[in-house]
Protein backbone atom coordinates (compact mmCIF):
# COMPACT_ATOMS: atom_id res chain seq x y z
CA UNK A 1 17.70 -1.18 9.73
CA UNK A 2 21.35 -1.71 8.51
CA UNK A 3 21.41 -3.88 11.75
CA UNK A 4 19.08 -6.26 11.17
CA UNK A 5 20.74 -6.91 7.67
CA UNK A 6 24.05 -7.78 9.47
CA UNK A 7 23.21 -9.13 12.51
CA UNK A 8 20.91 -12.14 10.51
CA UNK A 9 23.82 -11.89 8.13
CA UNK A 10 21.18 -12.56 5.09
CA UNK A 11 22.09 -9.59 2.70
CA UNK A 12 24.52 -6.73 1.92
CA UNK A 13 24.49 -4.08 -0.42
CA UNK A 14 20.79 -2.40 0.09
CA UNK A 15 19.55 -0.32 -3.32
CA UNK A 16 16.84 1.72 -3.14
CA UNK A 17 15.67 3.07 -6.67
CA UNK A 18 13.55 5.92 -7.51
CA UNK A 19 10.15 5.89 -6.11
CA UNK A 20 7.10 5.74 -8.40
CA UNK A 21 4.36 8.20 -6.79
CA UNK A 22 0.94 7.04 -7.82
CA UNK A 23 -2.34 6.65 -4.93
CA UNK A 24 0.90 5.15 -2.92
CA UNK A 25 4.24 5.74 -2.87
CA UNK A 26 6.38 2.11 -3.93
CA UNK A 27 9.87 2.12 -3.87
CA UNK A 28 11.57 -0.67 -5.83
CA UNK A 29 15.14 -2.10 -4.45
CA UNK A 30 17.65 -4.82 -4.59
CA UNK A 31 19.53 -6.72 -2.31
CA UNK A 32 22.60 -8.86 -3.09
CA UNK A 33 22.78 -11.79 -1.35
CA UNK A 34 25.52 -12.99 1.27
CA UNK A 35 25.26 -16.60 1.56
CA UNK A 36 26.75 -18.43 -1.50
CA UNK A 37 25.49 -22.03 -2.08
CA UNK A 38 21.80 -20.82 -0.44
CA UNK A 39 18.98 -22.07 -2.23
CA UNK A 40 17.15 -19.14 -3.62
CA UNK A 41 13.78 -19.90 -1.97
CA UNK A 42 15.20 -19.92 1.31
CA UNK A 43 16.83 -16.33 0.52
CA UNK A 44 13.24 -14.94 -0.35
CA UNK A 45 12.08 -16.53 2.60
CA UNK A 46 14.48 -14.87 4.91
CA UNK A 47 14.64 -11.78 3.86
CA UNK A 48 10.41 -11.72 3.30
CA UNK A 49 10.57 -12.06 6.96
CA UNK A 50 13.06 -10.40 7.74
CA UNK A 51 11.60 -7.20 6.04
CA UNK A 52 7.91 -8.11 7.62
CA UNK A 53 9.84 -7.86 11.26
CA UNK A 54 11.16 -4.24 10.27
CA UNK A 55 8.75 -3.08 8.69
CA UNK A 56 5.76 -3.94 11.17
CA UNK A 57 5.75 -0.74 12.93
CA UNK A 58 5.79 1.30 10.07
CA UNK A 59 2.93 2.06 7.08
CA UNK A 60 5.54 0.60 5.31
CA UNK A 61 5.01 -3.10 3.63
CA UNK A 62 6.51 -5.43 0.85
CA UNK A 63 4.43 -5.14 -1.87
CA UNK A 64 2.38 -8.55 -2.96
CA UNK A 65 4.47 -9.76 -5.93
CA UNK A 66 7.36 -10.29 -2.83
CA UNK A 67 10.47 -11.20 -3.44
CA UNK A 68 12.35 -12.32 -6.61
CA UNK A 69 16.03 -14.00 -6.62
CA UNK A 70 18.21 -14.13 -9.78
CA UNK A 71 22.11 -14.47 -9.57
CA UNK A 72 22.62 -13.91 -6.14
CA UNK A 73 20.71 -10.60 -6.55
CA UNK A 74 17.10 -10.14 -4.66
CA UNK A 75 14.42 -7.73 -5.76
CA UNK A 76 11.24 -6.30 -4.69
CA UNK A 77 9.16 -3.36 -4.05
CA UNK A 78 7.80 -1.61 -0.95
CA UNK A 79 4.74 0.81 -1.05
CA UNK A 80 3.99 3.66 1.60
CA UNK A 81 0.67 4.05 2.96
CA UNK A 82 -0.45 7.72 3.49
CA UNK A 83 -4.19 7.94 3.34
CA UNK A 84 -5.87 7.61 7.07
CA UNK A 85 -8.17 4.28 5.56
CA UNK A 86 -4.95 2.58 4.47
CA UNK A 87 -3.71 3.26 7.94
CA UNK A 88 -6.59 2.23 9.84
CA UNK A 89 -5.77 -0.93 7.67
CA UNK A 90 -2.43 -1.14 8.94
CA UNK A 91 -3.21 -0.59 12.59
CA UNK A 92 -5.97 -3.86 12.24
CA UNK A 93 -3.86 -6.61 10.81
């Protein structure tokens, strides 16, 4: 994954912070952005898509509320998929 976050040269500094185990597993993390002087809505943008890209073969996804940018800093949440209906989900879109 580290990669991907170089080679598009759209963030540094992945955090991941402690997950919060409920029906799913969601993971909340920040990203500080590399590009000075980039609008913030393009920065969601990218990375949203960016993360979509990686995370397509995996029962991992960005969680609905997406991506938030604040001072250079981005911020989201990713949830785990465990249970075999939320995979079959997965496997159909």
């Amino acid at each position: 994954m580290r990669q991907h976050w170089k080679k598009k040269a759209i963030s540094i500094h992945l955090q991941l912070a402690n997950p919060e185990i409920d029906r799913n597993v969601v993971v909340p993390f920040t990203v500080q952005d590399s590009k000075t002087g980039r609008e913030s809505r393009t920065s969601e943008y990218d990375l949203k898509r960016l993360l979509k890209k990686i995370l397509e073969d995996t029962n991992w996804r960005l969680m609905t509320d997406g991506v938030n940018y604040r001072l250079g800093v981005l911020a989201g949440r990713l949830r785990g998929y465990e249970s075999e209906e939320d995979l079959l989900k997965l496997v159909k879109t």
